[in-house]
Protein backbone atom coordinates (compact mmCIF):
# COMPACT_ATOMS: atom_id res chain seq x y z
CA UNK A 1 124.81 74.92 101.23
CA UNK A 2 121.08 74.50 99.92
CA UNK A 3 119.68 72.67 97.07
CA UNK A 4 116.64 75.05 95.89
CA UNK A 5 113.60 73.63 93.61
CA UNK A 6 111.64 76.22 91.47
CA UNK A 7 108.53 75.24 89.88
CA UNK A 8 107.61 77.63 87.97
CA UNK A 9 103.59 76.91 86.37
CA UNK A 10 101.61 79.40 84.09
CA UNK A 11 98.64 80.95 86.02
CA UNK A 12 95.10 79.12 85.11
CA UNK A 13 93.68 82.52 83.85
CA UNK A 14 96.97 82.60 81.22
CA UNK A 15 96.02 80.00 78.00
CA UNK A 16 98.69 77.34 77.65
CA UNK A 17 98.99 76.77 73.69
CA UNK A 18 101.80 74.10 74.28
CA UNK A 19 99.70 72.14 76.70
CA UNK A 20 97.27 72.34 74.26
CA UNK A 21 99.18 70.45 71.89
CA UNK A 22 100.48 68.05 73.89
CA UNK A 23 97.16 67.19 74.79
CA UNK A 24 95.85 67.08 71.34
CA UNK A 25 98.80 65.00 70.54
CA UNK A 26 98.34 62.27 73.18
CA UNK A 27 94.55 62.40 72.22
CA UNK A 28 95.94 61.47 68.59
CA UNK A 29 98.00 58.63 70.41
CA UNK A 30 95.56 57.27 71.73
CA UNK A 31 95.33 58.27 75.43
CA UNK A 32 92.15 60.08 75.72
CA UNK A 33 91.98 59.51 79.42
CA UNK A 34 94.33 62.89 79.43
CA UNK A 35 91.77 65.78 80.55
CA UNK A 36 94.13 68.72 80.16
CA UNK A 37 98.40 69.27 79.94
CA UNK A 38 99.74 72.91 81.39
CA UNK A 39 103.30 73.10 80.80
CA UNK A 40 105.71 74.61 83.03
CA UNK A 41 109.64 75.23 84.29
CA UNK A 42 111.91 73.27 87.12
CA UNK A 43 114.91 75.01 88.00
CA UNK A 44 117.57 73.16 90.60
CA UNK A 45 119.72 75.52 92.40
CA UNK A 46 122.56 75.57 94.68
CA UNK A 47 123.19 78.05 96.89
CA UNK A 48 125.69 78.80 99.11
CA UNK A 49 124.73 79.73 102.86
CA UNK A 50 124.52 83.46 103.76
CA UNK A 51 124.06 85.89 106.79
CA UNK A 52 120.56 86.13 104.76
CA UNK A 53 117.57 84.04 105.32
CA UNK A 54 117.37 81.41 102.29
CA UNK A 55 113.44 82.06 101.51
CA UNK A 56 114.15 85.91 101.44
CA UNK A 57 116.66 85.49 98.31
CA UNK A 58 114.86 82.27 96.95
CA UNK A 59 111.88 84.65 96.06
CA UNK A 60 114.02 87.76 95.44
CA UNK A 61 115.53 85.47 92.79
CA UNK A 62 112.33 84.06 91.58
CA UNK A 63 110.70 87.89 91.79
CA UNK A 64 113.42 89.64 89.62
CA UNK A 65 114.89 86.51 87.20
CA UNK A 66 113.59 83.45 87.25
CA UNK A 67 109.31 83.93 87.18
CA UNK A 68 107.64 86.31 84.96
CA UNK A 69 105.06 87.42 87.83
CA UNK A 70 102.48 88.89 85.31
CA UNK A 71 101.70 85.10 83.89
CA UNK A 72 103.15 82.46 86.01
CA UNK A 73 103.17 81.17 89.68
CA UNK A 74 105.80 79.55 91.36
CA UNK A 75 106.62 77.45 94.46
CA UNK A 76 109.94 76.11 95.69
CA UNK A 77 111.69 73.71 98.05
CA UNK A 78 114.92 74.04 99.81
CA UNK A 79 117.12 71.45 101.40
CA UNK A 80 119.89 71.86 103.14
CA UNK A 81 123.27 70.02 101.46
CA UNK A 82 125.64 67.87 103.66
CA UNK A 83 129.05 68.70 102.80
CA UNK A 84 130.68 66.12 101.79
């Protein structure tokens, strides 16, 4: 079994409107020292082993569900599980 971690992140050419406001709102608090705030997804999945190789349906996953490929990026890290 694998434990899969998507991070899923809006391209820099794509504008970010809520990391815009989360920026302007921790200006308001006070916290200047913040330059910028993108905003983005973490999925945590668990998949069961396969005759497939893990990265092969990790990014068919990603490609078809999880990521809209037109405006965001994504990365991931698998780890294989212990049964316990």
């Amino acid at each position: 079994m694998y434990k899969v971690k998507v991070y899923v992140t809006l391209r820099e050419s794509v504008l970010d409107p809520q990391g815009k406001a989360v920026t302007h709102s921790l200006h308001s608090l006070n916290y200047k020292q913040v330059a910028d705030v993108r905003i983005g997804k973490y999925m945590e999945l668990t998949v069961e082993k396969s005759e497939r190789d893990i990265d092969e349906i990790v990014n068919e996953m990603c490609r078809s569900l999880l990521v809209n490929p037109v405006i965001e990026d994504y990365r991931y890290e698998v780890e294989e599980c212990v049964a316990q």
